[in-house]
N, C-alpha and C. Protein backbone atom coordinates (compact mmCIF):
# COMPACT_ATOMS: atom_id res chain seq x y z
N UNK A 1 -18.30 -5.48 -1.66
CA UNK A 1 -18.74 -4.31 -2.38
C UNK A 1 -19.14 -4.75 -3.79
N UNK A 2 -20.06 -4.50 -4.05
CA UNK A 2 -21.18 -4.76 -5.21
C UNK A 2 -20.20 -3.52 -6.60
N UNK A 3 -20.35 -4.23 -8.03
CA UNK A 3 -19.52 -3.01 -8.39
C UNK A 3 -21.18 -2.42 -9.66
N UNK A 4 -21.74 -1.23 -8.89
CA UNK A 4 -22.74 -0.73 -9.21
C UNK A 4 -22.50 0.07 -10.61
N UNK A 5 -21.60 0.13 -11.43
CA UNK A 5 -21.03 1.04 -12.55
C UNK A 5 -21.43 2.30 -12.41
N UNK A 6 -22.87 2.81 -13.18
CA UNK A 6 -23.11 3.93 -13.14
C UNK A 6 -24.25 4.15 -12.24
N UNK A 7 -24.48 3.80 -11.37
CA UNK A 7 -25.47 3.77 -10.62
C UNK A 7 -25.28 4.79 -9.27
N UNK A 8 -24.08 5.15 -9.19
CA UNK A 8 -23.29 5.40 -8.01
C UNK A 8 -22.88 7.08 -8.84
N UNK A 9 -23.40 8.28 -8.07
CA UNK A 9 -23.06 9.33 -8.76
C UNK A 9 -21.61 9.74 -8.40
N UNK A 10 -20.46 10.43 -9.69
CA UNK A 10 -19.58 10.32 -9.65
C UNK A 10 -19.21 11.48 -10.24
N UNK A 11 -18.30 13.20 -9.77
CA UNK A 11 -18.53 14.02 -9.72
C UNK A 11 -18.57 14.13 -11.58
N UNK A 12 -19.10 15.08 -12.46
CA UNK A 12 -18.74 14.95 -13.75
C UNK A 12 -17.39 15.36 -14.52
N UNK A 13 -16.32 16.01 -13.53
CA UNK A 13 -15.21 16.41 -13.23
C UNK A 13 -14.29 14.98 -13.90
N UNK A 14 -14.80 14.12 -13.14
CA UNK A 14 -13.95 12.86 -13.05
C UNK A 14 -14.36 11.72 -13.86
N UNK A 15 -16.05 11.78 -14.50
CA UNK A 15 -15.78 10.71 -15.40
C UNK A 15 -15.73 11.43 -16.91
N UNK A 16 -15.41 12.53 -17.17
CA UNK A 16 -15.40 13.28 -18.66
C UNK A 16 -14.14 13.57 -18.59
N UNK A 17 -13.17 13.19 -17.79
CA UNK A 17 -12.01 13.70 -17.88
C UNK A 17 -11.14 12.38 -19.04
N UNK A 18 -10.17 13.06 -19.83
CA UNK A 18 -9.98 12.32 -20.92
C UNK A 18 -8.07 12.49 -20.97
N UNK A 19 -7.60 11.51 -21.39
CA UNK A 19 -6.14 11.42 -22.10
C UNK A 19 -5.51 11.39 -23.01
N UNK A 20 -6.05 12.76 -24.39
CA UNK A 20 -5.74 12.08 -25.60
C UNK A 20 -4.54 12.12 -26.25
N UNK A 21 -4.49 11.86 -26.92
CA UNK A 21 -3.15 11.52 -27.81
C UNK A 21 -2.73 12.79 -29.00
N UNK A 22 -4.46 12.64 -29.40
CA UNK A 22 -4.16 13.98 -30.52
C UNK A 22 -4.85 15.43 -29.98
N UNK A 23 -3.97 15.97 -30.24
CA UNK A 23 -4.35 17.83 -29.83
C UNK A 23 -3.97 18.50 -31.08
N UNK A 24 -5.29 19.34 -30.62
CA UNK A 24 -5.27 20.81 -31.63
C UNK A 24 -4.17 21.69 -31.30
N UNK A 25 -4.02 22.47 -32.66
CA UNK A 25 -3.43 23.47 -32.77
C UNK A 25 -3.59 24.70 -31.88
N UNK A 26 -3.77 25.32 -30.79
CA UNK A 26 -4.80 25.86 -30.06
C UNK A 26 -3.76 26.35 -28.90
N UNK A 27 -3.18 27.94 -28.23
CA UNK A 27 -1.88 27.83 -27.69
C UNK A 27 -3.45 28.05 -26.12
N UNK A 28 -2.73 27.38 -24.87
CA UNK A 28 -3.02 27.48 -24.08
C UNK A 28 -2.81 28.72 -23.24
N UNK A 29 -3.14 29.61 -22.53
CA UNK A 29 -2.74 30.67 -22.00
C UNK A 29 -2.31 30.95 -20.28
N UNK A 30 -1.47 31.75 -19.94
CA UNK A 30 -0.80 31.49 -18.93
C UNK A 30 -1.71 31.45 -17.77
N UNK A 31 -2.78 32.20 -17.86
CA UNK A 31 -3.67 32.20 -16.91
C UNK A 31 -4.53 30.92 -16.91
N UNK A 32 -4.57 30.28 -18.00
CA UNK A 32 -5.24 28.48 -17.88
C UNK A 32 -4.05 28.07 -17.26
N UNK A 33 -2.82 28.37 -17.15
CA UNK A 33 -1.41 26.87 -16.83
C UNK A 33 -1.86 27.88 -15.68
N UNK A 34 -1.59 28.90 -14.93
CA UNK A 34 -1.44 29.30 -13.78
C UNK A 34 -2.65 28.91 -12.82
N UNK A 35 -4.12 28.67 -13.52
CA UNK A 35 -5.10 28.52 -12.51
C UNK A 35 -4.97 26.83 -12.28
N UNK A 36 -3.88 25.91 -13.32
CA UNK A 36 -4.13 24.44 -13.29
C UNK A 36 -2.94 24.30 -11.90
N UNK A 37 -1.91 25.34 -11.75
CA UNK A 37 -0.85 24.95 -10.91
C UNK A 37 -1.28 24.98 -9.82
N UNK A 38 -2.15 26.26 -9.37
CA UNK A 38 -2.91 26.94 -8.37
C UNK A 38 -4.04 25.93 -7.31
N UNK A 39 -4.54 24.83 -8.59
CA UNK A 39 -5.38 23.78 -8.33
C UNK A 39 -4.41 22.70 -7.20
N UNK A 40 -3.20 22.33 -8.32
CA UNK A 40 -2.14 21.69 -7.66
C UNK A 40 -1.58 22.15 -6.33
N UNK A 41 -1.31 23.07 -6.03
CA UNK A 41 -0.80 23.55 -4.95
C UNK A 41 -1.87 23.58 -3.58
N UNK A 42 -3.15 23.11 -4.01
CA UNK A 42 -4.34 23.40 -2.90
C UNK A 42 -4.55 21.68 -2.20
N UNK A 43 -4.08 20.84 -2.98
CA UNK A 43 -3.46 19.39 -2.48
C UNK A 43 -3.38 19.10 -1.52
N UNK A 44 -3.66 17.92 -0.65
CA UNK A 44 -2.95 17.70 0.64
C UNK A 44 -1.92 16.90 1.05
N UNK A 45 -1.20 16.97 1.50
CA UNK A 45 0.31 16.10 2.15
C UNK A 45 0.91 16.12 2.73
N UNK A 46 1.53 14.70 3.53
CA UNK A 46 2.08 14.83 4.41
C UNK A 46 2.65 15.54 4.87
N UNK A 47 2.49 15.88 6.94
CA UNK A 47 2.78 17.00 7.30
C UNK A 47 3.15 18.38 6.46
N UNK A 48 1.77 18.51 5.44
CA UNK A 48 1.96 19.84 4.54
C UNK A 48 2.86 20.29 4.22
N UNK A 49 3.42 19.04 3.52
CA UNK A 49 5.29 19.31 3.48
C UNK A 49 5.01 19.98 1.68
N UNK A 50 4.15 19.63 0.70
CA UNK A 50 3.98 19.95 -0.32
C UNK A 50 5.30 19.78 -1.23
N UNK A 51 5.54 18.87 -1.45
CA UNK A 51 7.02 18.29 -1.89
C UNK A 51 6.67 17.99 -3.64
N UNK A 52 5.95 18.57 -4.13
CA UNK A 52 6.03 18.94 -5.15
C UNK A 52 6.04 19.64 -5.64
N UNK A 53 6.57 19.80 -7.04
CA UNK A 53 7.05 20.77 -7.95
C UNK A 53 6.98 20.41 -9.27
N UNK A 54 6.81 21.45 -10.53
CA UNK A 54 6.80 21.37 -11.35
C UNK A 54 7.16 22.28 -12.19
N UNK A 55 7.67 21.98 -13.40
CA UNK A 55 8.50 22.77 -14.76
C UNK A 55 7.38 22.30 -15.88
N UNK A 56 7.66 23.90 -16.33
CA UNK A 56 6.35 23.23 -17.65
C UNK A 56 7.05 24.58 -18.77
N UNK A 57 6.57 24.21 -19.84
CA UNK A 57 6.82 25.09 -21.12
C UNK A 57 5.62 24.88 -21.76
N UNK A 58 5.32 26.62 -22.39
CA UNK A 58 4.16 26.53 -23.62
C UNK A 58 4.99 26.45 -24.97
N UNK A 59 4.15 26.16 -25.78
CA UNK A 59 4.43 25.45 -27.13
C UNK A 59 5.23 26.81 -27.84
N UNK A 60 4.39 28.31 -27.87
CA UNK A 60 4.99 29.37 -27.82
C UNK A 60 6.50 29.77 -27.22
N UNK A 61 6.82 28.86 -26.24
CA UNK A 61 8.58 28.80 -25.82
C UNK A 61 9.36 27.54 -26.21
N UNK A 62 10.02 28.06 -27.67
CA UNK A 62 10.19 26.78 -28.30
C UNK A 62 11.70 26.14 -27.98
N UNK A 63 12.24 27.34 -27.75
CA UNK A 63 13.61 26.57 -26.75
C UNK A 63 12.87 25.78 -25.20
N UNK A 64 12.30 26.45 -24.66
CA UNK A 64 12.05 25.62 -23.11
C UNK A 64 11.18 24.10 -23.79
N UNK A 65 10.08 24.31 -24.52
CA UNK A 65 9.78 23.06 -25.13
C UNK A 65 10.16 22.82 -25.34
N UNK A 66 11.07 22.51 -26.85
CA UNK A 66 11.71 21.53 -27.13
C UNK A 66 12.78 20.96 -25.87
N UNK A 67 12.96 21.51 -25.01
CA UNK A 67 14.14 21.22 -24.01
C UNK A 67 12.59 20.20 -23.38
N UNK A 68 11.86 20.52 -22.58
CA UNK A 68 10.86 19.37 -22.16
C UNK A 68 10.25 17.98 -23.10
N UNK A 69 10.36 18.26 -24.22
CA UNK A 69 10.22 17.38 -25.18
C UNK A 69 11.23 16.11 -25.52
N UNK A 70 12.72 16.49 -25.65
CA UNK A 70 13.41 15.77 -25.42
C UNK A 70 13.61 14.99 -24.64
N UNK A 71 12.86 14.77 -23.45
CA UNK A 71 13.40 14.00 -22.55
C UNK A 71 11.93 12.97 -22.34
N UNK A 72 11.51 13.24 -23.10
CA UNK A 72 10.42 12.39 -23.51
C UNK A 72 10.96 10.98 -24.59
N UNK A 73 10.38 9.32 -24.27
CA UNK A 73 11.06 8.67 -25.40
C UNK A 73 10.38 8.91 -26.67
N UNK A 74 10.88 7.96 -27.45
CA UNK A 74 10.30 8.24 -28.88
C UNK A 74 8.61 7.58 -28.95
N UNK A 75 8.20 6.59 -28.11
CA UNK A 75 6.77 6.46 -28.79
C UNK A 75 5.94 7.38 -27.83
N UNK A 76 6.29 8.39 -27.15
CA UNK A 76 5.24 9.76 -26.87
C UNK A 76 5.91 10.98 -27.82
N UNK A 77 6.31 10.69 -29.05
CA UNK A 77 6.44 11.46 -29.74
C UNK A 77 5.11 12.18 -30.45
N UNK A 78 4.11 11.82 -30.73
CA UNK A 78 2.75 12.61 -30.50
C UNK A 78 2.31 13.81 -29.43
N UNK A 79 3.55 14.17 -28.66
CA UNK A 79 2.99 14.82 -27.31
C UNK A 79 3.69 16.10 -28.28
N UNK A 80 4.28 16.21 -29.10
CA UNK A 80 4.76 17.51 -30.00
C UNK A 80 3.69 18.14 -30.38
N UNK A 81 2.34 17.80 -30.33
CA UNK A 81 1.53 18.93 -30.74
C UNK A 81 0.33 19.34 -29.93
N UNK A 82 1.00 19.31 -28.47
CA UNK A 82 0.51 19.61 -27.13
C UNK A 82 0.57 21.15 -27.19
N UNK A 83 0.12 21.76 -26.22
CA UNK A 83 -0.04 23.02 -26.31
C UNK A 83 1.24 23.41 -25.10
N UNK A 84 1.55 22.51 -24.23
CA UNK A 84 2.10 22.55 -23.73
C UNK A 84 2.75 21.16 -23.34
N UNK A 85 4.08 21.16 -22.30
CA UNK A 85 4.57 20.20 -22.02
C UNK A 85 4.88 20.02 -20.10
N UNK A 86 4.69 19.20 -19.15
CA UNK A 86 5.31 19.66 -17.93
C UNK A 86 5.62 18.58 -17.76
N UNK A 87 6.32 18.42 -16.31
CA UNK A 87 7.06 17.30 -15.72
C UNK A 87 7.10 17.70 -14.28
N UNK A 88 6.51 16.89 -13.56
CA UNK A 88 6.26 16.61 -11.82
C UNK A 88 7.81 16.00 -11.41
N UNK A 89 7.67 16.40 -10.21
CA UNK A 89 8.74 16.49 -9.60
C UNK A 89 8.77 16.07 -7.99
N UNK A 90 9.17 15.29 -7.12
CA UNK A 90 9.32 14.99 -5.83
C UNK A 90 10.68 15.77 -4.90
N UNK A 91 10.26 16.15 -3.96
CA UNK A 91 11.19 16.84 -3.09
C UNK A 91 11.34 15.61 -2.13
N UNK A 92 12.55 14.56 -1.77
CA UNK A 92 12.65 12.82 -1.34
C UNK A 92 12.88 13.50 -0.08
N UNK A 93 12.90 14.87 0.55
CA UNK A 93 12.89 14.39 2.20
C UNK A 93 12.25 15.57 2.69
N UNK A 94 11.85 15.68 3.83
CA UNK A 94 10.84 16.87 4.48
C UNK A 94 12.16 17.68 4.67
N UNK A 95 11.34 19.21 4.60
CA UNK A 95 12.09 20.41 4.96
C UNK A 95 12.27 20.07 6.79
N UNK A 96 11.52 20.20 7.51
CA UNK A 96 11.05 20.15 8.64
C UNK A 96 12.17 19.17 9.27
N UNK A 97 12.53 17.83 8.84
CA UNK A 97 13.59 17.19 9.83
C UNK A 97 14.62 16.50 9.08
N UNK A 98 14.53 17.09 7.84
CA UNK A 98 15.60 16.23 6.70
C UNK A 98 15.35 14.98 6.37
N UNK A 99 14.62 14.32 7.09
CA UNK A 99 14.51 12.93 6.85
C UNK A 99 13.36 12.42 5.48
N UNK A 100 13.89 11.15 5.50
CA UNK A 100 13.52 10.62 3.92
C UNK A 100 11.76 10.79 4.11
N UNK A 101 10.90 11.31 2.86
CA UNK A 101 9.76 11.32 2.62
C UNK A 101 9.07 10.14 1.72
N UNK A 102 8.63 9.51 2.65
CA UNK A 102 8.30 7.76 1.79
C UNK A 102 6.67 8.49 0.77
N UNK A 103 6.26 9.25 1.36
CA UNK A 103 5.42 9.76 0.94
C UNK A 103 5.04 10.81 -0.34
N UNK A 104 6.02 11.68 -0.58
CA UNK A 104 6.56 12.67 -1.59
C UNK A 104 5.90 11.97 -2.86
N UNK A 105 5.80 11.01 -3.47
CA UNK A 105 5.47 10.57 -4.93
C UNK A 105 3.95 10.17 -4.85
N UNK A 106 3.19 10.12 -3.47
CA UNK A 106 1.86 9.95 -3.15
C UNK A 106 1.26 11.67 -3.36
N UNK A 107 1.81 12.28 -2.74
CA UNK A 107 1.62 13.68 -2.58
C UNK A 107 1.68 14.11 -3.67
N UNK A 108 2.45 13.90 -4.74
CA UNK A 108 2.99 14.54 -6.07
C UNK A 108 1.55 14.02 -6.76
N UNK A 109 1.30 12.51 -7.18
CA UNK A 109 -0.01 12.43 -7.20
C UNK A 109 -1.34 13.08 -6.74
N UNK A 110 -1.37 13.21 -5.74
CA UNK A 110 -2.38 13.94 -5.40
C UNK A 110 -2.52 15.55 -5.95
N UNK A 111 -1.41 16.17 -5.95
CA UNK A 111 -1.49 17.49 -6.94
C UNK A 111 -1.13 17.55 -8.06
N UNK A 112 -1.24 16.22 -8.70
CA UNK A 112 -1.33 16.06 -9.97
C UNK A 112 -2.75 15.91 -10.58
N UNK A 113 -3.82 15.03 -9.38
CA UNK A 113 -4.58 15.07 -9.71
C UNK A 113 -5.86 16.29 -9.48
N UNK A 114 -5.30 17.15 -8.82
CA UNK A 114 -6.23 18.84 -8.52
C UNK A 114 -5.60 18.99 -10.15
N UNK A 115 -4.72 18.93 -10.33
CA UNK A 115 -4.17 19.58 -11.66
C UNK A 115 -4.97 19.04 -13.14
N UNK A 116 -5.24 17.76 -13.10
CA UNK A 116 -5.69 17.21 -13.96
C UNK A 116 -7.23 17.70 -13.70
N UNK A 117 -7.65 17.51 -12.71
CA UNK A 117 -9.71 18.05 -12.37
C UNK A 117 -9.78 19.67 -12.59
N UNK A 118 -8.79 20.42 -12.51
CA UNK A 118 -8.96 21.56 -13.20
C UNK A 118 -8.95 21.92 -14.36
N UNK A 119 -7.91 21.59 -14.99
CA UNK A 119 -7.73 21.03 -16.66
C UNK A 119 -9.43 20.89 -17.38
N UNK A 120 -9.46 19.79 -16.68
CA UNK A 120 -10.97 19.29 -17.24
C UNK A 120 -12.56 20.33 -17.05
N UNK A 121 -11.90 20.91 -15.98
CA UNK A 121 -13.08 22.13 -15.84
C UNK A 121 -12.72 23.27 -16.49
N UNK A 122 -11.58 23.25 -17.03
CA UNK A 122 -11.67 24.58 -18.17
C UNK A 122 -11.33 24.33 -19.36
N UNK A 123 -11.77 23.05 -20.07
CA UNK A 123 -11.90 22.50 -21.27
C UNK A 123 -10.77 21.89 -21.76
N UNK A 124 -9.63 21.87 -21.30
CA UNK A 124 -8.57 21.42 -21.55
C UNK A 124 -8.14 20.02 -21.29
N UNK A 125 -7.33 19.22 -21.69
CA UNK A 125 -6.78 17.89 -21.75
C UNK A 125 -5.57 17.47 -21.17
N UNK A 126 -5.14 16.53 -20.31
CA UNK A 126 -3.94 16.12 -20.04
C UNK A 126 -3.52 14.98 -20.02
N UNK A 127 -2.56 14.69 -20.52
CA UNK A 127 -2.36 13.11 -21.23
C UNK A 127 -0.88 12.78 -20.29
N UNK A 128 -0.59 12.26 -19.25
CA UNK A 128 0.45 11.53 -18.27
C UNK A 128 1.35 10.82 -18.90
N UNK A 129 2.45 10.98 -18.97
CA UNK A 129 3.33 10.19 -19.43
C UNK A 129 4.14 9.42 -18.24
N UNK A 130 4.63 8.49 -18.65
CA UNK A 130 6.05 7.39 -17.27
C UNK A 130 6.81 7.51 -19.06
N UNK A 131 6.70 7.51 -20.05
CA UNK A 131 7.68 7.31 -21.04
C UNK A 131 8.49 8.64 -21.24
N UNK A 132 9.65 8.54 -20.46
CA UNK A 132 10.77 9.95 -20.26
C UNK A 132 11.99 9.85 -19.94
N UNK A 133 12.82 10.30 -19.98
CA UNK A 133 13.95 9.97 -19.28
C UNK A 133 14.48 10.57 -18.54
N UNK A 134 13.94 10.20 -16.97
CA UNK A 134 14.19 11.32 -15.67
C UNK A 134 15.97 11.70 -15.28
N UNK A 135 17.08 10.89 -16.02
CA UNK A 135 18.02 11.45 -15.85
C UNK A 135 18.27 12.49 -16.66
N UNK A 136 18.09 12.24 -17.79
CA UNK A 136 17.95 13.78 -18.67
C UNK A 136 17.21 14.79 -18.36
N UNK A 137 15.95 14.77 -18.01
CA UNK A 137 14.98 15.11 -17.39
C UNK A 137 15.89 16.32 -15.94
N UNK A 138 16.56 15.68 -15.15
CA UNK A 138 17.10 15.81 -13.94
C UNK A 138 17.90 16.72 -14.96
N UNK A 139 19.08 16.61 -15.65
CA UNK A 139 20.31 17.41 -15.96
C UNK A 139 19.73 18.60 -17.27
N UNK A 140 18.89 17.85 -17.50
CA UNK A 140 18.84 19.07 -19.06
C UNK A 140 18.02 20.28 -18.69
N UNK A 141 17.37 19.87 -17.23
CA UNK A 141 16.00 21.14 -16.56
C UNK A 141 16.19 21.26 -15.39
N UNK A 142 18.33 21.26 -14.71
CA UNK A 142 18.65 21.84 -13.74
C UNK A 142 17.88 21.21 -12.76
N UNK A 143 17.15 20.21 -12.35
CA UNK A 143 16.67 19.46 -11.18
C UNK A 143 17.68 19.45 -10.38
N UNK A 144 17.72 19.93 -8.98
CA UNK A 144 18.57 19.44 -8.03
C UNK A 144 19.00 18.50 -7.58
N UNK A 145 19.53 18.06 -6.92
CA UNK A 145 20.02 16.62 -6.09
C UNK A 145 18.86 17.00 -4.67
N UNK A 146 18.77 16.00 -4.66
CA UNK A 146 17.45 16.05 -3.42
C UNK A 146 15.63 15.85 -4.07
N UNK A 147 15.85 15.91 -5.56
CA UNK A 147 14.23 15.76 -6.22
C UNK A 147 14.82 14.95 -7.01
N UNK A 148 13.59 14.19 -7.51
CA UNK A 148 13.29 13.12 -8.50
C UNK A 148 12.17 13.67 -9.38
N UNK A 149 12.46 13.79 -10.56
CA UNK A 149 11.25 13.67 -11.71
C UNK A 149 10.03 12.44 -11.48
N UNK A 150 9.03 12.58 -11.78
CA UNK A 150 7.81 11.47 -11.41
C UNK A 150 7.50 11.19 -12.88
N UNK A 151 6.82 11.79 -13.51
CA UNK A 151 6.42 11.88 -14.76
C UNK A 151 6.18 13.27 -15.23
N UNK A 152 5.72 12.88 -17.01
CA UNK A 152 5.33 14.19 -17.52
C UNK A 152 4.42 14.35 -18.10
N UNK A 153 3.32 15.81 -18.18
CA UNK A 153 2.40 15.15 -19.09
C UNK A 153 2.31 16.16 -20.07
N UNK A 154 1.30 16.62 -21.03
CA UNK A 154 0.98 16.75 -22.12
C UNK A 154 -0.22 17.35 -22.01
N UNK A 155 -0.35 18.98 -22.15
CA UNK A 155 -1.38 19.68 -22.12
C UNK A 155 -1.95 20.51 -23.47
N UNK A 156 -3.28 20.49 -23.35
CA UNK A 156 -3.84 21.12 -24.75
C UNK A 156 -5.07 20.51 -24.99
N UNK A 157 -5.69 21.03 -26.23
CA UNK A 157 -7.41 20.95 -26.64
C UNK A 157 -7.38 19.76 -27.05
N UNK A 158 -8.13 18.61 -26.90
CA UNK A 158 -8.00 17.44 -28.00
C UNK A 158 -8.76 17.86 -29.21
N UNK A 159 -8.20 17.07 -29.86
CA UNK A 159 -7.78 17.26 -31.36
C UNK A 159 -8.78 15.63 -32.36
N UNK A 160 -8.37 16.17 -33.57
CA UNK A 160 -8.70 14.82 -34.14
C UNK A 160 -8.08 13.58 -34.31
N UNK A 161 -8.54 12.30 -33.88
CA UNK A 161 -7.71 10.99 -33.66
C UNK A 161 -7.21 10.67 -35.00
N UNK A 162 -7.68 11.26 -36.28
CA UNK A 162 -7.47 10.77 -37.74
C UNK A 162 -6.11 11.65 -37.88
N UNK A 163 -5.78 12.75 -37.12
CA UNK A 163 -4.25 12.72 -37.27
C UNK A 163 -3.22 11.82 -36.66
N UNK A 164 -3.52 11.07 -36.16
CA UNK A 164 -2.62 9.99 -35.47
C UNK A 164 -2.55 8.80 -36.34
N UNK A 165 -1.33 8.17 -36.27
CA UNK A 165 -0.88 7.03 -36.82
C UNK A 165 -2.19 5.69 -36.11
N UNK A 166 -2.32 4.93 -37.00
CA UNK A 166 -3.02 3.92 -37.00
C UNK A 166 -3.55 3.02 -35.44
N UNK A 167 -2.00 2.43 -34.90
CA UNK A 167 -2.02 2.15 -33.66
C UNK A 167 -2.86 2.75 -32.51
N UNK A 168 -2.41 3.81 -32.62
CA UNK A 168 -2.28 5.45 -31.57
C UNK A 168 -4.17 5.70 -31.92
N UNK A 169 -4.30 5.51 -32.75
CA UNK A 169 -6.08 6.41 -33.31
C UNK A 169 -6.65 5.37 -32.77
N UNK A 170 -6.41 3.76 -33.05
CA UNK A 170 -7.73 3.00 -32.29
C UNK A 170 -7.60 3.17 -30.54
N UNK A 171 -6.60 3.58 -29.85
CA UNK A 171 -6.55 3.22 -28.50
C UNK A 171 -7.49 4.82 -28.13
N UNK A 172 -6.71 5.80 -29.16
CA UNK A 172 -7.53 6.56 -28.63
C UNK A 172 -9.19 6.87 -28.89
N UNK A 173 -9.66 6.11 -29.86
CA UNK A 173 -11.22 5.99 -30.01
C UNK A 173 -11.63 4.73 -29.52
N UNK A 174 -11.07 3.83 -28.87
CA UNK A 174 -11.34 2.93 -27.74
C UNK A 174 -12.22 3.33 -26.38
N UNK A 175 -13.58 2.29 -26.30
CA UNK A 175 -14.22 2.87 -24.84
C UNK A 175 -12.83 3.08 -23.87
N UNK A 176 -13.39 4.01 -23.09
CA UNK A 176 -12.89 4.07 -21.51
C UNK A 176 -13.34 3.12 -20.77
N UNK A 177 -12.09 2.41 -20.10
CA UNK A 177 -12.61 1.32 -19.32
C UNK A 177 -11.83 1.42 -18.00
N UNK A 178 -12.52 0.87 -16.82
CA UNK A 178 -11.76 0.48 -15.99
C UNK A 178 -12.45 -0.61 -15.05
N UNK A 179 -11.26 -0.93 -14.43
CA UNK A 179 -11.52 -2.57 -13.31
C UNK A 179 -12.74 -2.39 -12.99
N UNK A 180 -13.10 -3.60 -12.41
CA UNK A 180 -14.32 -3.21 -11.35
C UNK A 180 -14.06 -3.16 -9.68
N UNK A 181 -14.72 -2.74 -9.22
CA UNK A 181 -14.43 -2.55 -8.14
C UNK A 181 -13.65 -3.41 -6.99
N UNK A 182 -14.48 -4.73 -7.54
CA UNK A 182 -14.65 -5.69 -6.18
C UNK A 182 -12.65 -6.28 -6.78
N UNK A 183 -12.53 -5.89 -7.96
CA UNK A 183 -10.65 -6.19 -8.40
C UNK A 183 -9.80 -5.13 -7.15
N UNK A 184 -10.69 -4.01 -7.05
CA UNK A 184 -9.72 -2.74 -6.33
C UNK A 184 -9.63 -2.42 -4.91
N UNK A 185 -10.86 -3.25 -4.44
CA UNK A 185 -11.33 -2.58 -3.34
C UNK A 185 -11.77 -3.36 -2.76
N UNK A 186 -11.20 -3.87 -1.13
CA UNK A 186 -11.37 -5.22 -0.33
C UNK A 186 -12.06 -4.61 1.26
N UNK A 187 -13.01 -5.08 1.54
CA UNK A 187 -13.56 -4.94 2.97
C UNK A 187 -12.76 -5.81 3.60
N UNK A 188 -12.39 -4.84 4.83
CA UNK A 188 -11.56 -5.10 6.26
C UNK A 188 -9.84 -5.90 5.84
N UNK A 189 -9.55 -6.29 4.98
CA UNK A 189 -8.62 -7.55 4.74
C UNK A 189 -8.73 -7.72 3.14
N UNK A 190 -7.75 -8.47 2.63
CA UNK A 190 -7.44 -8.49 1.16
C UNK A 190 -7.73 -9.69 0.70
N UNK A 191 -8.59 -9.70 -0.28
CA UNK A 191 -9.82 -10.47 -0.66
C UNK A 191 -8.70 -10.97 -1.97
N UNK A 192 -8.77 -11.88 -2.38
CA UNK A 192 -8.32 -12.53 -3.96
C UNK A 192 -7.51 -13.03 -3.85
């Protein structure tokens, strides 16, 4: 496979979609978080087990935020002026036969990413975090025994990069880049 860059049309959903760091002041409204969950929930997965879940707070609920915020580490401390905050969640075994779901954190992905392509179609931003701490995470937001936290991310308008600390402003006015293909993607057998 030839890696054609832009030659190859690619929905505009998916290459304008962005991760920034700095967000506006700007409160998101329940009917934007409700049509982004709505996206998520239309997902597909194994035996339509839909083994994800999610907790989210607007910036306007400053006890439930700050409770989602905390369990964030300290260098996504920039995610404080998100409009919102959530955190994905895995259900580790099917309803259907109890047994373990190897699949659940593939699935969670996948309606993470309806979640993120909706976001982007109604002007909004979502920035993914792995920097959290899913045992706190688990006890401080009542997670059950039987789910695992995945990650969290960071919703809201982007903002200007000149409010961000030095580090943080060049990555985020840095091109978008990614691999090329022929790194990702092997005909019949695994090439490299």
């Amino acid at each position: 496979m030839t890696d054609t860059k832009n030659k190859i049309a690619v929905h505009n959903l998916i290459t304008t979609r962005r991760s920034p760091r700095a967000f506006r002041e700007k409160a998101v409204t329940e009917e934007q978080l409700e049509s982004l969950f709505q996206a998520a929930r239309w997902a597909p997965s194994s035996m339509n087990e839909q083994p994800w879940r999610f907790i989210y707070a607007a910036k306007e609920d400053q006890e439930a935020f700050s409770r989602l915020f905390g369990c964030l580490v300290e260098g996504n401390s920039w995610a404080k002026n998100a409009s919102a905050l959530f955190v994905t969640v895995a259900k580790k075994s099917y309803d259907l036969n109890g047994k373990p779901n190897s699949h659940a954190w593939h699935d969670v992905g996948l309606a993470t990413g309806n979640l993120l392509l909706q976001a982007t179609e109604l002007g909004l931003h979502i920035h993914l975090m792995g920097g959290f701490n899913a045992a706190k995470a688990q006890q401080d937001l009542g997670i059950p025994e039987g789910y695992e936290p995945v990650a969290m991310g960071a919703i809201g308008f982007a903002g200007d990069p000149d409010t961000l600390p030095d580090p943080l402003k060049e990555r985020e006015l840095a091109p978008r880049t990614r691999k090329p293909l022929q790194e990702l993607v092997f005909k019949g057998k695994w090439q490299g």
